[in-house]
N, C-alpha and C. Protein backbone atom coordinates (compact mmCIF):
# COMPACT_ATOMS: atom_id res chain seq x y z
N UNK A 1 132.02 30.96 91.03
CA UNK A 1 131.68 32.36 91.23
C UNK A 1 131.46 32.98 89.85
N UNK A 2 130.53 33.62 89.55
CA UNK A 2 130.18 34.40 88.37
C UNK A 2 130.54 36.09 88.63
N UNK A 3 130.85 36.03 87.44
CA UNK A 3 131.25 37.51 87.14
C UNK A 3 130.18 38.60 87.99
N UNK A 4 128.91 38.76 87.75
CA UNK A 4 128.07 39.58 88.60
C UNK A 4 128.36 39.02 90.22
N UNK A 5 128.97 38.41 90.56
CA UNK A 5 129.05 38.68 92.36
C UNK A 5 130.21 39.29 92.26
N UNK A 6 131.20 39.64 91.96
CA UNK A 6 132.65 40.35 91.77
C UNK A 6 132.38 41.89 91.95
N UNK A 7 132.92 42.48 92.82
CA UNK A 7 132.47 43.87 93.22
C UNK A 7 134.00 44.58 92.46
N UNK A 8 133.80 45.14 91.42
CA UNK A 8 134.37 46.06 90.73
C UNK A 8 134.67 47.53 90.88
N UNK A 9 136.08 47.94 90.90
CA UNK A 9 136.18 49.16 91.53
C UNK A 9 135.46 50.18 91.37
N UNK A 10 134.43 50.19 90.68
CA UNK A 10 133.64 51.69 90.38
C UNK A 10 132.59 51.14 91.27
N UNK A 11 132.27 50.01 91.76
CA UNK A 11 130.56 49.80 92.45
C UNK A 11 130.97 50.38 93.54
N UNK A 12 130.22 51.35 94.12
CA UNK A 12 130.21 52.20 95.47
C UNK A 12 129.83 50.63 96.98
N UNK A 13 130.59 51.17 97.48
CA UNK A 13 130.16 50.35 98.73
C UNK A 13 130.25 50.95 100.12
N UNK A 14 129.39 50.43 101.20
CA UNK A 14 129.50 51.38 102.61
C UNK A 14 131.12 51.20 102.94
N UNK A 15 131.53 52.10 103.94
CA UNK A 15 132.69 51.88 104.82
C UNK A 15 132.27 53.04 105.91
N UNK A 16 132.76 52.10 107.29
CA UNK A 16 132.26 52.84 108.64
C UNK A 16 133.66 53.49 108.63
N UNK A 17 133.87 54.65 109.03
CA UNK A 17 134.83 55.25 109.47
C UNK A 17 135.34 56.26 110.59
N UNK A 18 136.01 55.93 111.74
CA UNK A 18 136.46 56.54 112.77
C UNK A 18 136.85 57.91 112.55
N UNK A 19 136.64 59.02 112.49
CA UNK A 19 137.36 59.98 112.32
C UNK A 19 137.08 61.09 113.03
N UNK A 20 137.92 61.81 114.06
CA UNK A 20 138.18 63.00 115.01
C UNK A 20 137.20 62.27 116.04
N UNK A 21 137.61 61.05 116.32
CA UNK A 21 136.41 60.56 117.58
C UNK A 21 134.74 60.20 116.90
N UNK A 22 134.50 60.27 115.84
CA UNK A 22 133.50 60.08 115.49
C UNK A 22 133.13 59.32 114.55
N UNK A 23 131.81 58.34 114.42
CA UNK A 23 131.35 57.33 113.43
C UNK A 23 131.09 57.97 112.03
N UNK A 24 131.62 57.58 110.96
CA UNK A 24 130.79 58.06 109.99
C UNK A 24 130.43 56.86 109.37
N UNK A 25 129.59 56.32 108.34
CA UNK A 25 129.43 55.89 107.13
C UNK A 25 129.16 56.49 105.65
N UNK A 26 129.85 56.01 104.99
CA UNK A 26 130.09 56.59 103.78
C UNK A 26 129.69 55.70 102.86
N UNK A 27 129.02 56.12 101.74
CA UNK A 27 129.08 55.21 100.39
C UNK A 27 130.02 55.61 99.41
N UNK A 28 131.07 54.88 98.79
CA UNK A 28 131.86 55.43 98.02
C UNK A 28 132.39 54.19 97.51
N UNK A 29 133.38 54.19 96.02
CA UNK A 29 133.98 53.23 95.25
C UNK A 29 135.21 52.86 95.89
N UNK A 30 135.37 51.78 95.77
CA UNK A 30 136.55 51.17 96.63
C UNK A 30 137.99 51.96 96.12
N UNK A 31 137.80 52.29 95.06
CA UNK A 31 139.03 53.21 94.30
C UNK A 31 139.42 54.57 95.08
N UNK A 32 138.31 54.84 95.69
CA UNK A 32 138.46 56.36 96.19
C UNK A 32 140.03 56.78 97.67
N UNK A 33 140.60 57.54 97.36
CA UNK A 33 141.62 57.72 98.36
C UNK A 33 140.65 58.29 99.61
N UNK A 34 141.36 58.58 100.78
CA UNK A 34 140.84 59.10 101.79
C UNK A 34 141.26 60.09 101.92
N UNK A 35 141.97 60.41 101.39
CA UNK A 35 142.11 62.15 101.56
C UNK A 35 140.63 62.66 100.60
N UNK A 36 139.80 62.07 99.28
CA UNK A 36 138.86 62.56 98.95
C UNK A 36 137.80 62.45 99.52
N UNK A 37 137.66 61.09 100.45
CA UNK A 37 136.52 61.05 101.24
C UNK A 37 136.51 62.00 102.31
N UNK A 38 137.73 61.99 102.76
CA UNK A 38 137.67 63.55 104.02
C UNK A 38 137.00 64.60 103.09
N UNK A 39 138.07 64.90 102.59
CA UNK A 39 137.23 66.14 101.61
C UNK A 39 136.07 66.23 101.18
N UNK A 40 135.28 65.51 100.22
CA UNK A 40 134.30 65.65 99.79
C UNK A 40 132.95 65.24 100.55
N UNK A 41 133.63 64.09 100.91
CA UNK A 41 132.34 63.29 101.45
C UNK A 41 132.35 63.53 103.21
N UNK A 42 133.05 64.16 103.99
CA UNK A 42 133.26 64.67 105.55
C UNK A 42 133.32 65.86 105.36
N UNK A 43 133.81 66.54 104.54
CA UNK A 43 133.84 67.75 103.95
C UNK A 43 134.88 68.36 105.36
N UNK A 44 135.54 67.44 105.31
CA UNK A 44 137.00 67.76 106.50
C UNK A 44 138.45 68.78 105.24
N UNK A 45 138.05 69.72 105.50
CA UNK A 45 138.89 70.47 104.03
C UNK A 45 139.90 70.87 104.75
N UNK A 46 140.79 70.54 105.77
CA UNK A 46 141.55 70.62 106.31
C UNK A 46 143.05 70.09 105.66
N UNK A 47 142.67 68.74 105.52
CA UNK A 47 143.28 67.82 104.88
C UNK A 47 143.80 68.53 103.35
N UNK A 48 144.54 68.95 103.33
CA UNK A 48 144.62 69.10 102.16
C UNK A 48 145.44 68.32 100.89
N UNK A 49 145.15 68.73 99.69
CA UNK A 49 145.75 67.62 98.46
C UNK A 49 146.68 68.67 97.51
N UNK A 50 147.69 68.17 97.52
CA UNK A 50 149.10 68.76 97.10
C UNK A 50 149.36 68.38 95.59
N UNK A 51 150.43 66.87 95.68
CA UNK A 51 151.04 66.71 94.68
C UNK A 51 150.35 65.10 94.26
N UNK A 52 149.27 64.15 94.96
CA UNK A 52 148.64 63.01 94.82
C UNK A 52 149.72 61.85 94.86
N UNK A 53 151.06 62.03 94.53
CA UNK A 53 152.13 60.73 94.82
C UNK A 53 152.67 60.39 95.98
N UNK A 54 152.46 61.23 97.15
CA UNK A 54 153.13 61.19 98.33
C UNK A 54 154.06 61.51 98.53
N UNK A 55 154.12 62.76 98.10
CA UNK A 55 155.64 63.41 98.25
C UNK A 55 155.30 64.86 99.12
N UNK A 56 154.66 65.26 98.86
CA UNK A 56 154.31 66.71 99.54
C UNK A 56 154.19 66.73 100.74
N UNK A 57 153.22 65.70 101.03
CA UNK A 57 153.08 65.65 102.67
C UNK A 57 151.92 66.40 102.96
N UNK A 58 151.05 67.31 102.13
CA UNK A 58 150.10 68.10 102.47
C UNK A 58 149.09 67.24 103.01
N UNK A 59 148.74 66.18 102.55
CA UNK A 59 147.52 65.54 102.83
C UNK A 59 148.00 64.15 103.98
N UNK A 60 148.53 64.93 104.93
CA UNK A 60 149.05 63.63 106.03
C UNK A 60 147.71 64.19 107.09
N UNK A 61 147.99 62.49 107.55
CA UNK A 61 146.60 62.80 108.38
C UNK A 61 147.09 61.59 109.35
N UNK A 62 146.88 61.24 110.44
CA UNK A 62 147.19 59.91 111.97
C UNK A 62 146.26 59.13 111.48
N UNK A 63 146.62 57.90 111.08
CA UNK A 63 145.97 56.72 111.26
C UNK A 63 146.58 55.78 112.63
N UNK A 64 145.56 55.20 113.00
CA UNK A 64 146.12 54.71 114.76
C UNK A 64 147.25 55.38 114.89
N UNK A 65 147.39 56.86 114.98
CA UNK A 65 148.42 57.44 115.68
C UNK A 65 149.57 57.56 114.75
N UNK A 66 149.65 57.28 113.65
CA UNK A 66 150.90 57.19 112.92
C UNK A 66 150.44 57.79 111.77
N UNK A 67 151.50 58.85 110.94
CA UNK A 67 151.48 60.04 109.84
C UNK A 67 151.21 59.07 109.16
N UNK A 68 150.21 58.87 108.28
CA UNK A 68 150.14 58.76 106.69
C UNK A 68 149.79 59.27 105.42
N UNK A 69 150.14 59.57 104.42
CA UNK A 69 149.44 59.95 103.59
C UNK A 69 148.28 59.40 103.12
N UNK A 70 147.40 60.66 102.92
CA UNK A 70 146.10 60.25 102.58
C UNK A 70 145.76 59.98 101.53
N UNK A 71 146.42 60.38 100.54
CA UNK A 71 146.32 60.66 99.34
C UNK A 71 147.03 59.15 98.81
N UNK A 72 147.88 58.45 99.52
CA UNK A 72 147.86 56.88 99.07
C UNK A 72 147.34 56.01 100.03
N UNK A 73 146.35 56.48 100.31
CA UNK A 73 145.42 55.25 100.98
C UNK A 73 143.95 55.68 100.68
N UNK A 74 143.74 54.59 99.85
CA UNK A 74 142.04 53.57 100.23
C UNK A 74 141.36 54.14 100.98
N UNK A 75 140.24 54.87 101.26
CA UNK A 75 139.67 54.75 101.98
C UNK A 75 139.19 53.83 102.75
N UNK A 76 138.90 52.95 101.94
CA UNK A 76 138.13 51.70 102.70
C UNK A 76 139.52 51.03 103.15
N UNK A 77 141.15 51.16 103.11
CA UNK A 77 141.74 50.56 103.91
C UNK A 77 141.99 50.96 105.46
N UNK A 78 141.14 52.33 105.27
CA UNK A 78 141.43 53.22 107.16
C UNK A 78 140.15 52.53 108.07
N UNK A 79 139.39 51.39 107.04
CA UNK A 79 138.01 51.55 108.02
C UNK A 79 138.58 50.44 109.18
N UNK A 80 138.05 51.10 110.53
CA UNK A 80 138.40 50.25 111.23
C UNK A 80 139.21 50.63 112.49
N UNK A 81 140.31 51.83 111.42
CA UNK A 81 141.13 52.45 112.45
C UNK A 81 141.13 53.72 112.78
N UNK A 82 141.66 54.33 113.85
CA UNK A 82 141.52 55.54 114.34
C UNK A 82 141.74 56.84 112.90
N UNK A 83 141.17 57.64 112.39
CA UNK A 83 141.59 58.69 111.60
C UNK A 83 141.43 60.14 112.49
N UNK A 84 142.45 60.37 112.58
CA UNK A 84 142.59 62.20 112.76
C UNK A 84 143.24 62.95 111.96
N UNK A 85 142.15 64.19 111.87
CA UNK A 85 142.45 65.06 110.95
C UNK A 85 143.04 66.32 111.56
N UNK A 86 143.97 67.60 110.88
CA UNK A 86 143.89 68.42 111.51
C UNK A 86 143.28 69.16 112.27
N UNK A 87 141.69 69.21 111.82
CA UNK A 87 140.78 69.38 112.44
C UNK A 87 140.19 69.01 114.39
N UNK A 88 140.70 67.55 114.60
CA UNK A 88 140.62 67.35 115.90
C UNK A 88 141.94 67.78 116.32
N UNK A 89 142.97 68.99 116.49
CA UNK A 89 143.87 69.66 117.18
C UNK A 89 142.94 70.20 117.86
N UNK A 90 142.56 71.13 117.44
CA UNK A 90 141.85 72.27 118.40
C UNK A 90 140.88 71.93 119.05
N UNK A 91 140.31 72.30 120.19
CA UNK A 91 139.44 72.03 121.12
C UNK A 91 138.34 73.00 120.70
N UNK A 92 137.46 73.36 120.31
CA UNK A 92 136.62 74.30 119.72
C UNK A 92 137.90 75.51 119.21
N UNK A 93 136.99 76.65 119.67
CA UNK A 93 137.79 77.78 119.12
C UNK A 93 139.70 78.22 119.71
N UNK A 94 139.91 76.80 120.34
CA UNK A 94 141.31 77.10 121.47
C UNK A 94 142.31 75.80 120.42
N UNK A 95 143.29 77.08 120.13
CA UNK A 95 144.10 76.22 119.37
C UNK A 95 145.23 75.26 120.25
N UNK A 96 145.56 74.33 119.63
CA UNK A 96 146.50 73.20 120.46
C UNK A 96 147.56 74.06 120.65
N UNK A 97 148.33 73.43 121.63
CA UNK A 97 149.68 73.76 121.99
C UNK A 97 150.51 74.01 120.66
N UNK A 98 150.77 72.80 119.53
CA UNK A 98 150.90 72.84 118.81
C UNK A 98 150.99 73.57 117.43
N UNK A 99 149.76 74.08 117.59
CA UNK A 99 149.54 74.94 116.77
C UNK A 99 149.65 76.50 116.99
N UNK A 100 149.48 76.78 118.41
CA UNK A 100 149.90 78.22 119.10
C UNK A 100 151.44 77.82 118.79
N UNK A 101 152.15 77.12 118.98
CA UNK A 101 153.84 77.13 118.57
C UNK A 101 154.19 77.40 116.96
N UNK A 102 153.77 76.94 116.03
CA UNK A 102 153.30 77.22 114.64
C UNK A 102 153.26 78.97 114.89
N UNK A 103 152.17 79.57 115.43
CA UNK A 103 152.13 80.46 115.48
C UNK A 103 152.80 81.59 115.85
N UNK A 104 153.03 81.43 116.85
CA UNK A 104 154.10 82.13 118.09
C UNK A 104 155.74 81.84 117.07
N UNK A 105 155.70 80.51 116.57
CA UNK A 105 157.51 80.71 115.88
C UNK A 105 156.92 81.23 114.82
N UNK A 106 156.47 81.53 113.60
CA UNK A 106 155.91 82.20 112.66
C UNK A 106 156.49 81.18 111.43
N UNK A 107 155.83 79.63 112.00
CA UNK A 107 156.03 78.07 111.12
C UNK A 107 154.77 78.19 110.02
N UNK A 108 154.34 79.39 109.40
CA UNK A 108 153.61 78.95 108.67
C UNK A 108 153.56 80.40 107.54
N UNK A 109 153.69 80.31 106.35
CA UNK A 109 153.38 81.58 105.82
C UNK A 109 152.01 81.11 105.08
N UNK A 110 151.94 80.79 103.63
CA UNK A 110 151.10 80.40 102.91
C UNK A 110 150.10 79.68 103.25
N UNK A 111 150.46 78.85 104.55
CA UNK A 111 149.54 77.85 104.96
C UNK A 111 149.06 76.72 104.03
N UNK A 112 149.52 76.41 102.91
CA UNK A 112 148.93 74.95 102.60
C UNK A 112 149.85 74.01 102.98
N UNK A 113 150.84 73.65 103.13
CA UNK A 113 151.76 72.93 103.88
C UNK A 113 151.25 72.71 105.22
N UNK A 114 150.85 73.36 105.96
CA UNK A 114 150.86 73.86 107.79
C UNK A 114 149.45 72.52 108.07
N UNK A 115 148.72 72.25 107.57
CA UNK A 115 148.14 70.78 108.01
C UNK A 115 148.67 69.74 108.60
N UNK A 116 149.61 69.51 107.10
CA UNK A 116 149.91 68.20 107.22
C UNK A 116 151.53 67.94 107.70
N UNK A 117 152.31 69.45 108.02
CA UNK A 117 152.97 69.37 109.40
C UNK A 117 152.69 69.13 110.67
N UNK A 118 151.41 69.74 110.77
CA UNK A 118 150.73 69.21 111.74
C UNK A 118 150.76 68.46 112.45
N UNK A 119 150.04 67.30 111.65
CA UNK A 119 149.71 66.23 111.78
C UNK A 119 150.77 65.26 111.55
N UNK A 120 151.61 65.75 111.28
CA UNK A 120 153.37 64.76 111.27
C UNK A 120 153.92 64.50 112.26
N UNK A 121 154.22 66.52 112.61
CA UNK A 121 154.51 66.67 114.29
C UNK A 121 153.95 65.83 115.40
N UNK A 122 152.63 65.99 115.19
CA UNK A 122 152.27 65.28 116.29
C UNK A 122 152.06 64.09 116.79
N UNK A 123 152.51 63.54 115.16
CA UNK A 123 152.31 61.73 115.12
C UNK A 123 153.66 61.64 115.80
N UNK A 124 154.49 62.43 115.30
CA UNK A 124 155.94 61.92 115.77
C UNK A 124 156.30 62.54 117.29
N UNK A 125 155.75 63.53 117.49
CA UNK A 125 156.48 63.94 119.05
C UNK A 125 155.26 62.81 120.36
N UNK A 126 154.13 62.04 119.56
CA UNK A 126 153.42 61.63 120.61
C UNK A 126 154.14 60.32 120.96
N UNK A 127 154.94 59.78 119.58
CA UNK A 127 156.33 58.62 119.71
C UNK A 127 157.04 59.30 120.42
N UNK A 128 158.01 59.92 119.71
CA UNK A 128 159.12 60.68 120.58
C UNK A 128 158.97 61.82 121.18
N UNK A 129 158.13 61.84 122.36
CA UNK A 129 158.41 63.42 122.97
C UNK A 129 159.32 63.58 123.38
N UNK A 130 160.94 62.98 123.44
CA UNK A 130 162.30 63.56 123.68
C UNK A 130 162.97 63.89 122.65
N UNK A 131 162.52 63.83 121.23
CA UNK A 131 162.96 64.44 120.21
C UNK A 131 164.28 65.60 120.02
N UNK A 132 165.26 65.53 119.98
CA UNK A 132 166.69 66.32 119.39
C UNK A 132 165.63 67.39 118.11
N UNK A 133 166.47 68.57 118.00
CA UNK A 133 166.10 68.99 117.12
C UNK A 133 166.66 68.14 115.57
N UNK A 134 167.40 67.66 115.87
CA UNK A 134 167.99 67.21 114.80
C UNK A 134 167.10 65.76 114.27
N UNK A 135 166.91 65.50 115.16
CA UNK A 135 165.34 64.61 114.78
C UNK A 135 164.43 64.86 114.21
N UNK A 136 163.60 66.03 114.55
CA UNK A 136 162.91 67.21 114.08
C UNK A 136 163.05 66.94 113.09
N UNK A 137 164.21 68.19 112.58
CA UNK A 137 164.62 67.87 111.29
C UNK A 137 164.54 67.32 110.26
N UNK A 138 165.16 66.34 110.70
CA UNK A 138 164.83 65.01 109.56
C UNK A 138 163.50 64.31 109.31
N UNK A 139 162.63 64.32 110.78
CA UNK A 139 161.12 64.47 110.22
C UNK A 139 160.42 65.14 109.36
N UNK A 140 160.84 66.38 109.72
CA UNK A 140 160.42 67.74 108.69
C UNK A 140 160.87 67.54 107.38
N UNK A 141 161.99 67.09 107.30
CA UNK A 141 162.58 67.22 105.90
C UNK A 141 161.46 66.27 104.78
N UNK A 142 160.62 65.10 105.52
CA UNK A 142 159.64 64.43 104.71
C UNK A 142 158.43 64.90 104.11
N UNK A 143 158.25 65.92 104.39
CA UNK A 143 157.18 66.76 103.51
C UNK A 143 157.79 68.07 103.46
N UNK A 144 156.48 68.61 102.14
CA UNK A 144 157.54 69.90 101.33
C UNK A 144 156.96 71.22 101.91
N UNK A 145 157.42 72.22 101.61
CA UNK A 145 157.17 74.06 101.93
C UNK A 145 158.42 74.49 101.40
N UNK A 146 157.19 75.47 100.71
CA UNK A 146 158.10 76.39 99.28
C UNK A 146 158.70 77.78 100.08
N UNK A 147 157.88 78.10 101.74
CA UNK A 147 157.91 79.53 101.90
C UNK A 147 158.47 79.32 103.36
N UNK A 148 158.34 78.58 103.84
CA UNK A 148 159.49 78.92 105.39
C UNK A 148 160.99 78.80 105.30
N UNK A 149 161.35 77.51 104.50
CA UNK A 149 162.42 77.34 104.98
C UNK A 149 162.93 76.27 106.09
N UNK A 150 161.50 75.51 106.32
CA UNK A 150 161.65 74.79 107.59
C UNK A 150 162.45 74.83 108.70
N UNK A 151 163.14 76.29 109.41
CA UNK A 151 164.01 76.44 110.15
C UNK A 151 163.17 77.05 111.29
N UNK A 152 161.69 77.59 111.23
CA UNK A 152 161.27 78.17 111.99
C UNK A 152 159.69 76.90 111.91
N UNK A 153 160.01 75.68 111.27
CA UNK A 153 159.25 74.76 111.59
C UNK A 153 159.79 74.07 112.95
N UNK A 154 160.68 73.66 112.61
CA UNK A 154 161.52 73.28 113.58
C UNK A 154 161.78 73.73 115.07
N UNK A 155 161.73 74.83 115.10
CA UNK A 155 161.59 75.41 116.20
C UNK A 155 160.34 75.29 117.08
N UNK A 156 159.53 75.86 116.16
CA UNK A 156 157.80 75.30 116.83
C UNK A 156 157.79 73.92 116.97
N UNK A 157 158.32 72.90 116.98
CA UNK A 157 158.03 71.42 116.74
C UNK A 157 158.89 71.43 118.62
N UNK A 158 160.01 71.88 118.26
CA UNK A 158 160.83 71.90 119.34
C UNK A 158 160.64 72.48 120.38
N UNK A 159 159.70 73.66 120.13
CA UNK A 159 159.31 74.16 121.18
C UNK A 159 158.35 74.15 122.17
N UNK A 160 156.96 73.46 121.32
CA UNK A 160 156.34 72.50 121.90
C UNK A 160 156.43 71.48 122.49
N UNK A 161 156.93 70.36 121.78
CA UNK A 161 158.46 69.26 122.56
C UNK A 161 158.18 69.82 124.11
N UNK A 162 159.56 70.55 123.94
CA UNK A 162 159.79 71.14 125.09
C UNK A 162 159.02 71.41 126.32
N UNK A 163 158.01 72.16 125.77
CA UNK A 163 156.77 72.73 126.34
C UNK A 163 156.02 71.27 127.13
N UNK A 164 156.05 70.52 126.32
CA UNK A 164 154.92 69.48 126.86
C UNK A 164 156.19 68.48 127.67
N UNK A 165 157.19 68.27 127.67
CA UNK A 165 158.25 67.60 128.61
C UNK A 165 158.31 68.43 129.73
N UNK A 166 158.10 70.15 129.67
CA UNK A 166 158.41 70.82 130.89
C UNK A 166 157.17 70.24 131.76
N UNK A 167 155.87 70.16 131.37
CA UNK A 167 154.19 70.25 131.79
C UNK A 167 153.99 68.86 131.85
N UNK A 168 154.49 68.08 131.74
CA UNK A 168 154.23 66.58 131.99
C UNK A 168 155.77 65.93 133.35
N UNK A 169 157.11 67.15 133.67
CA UNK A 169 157.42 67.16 134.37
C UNK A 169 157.04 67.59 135.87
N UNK A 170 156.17 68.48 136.05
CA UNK A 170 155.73 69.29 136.79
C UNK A 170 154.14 68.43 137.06
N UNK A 171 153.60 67.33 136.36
CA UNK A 171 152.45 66.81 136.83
C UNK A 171 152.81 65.45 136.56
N UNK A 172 153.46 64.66 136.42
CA UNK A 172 153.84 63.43 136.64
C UNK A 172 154.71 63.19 137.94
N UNK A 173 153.82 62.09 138.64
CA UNK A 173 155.03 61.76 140.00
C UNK A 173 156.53 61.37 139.34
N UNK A 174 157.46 61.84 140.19
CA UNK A 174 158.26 61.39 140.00
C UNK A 174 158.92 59.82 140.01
N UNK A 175 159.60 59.25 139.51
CA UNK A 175 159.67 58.13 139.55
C UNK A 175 160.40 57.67 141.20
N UNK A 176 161.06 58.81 141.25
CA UNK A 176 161.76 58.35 142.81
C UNK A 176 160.92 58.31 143.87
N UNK A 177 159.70 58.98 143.37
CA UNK A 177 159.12 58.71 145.23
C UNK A 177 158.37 57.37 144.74
């Protein structure tokens, strides 16, 4: 093998990518995170970019269903798998359950945090929709916010929970009949 067949991290290359239900292709350097390809190149500005080490949590986004940070992953390592962004919550102009709970508990002041809670919440209550608050909790506690306090995150997380165990009681057969 010679040096010119060796694809070097700056040579741009395609990657197909799943994201909010939809195909994209992208040209970009294998170096690039996916939180910049959302951004720049989907121009999904939802996603937002915090602290770049994975500590903030701002830039979490569902890969096959599970929170990751975007901001330490590859783009070209999501190709393949499901990506949702905050962006596919809402149904056009009708906000998710989710996010009316955000609202309604008053889980959001500043809003740059409020994404990629989001998208935590919902990775984790679509695992555990019997979630303890105290579960919650300790989910929440993995990404940062300078202005709530996470006590009225929690609540919206929980209260939704709730919400969707009451509404999946009331339309699921019961197991006894």
């Amino acid at each position: 093998m010679t040096d010119d067949t060796l694809m070097t991290p700056r040579e741009p290359q395609l990657i197909a990518l799943n994201v909010n239900g939809e195909q994209h292709e992208v040209i970009t350097e294998a170096r690039r995170t996916l939180v910049d390809v959302l951004r720049h190149e989907l121009r999904l500005t939802g996603t937002h970019v915090g602290c770049e080490h994975g500590i903030c949590g701002a830039c979490t986004v569902l890969v096959d269903d599970r929170p990751v940070r975007a901001c330490l992953m590859f783009a070209a390592q999501a190709e393949g798998a499901r990506i949702r962004t905050v962006e596919s919550l809402a149904d056009g102009n009708r906000l998710s359950d989710l996010q009316r709970a955000f609202g309604e508990h008053h889980a959001l002041q500043c809003g740059f945090c409020t994404p990629g809670f989001l998208m935590l919440a919902e990775g984790f209550l679509a695992e555990r929709p019997e979630a303890t608050k105290e579960e919650i909790r300790e989910v929440v506690a993995a990404n940062m916010c300078r202005c709530t306090g996470y006590q009225t995150i929690v609540e919206a997380i929980d209260a939704c929970a709730t919400a969707r165990r009451r509404a999946c009681a009331r339309a699921c057969p019961s197991k006894e009949d």
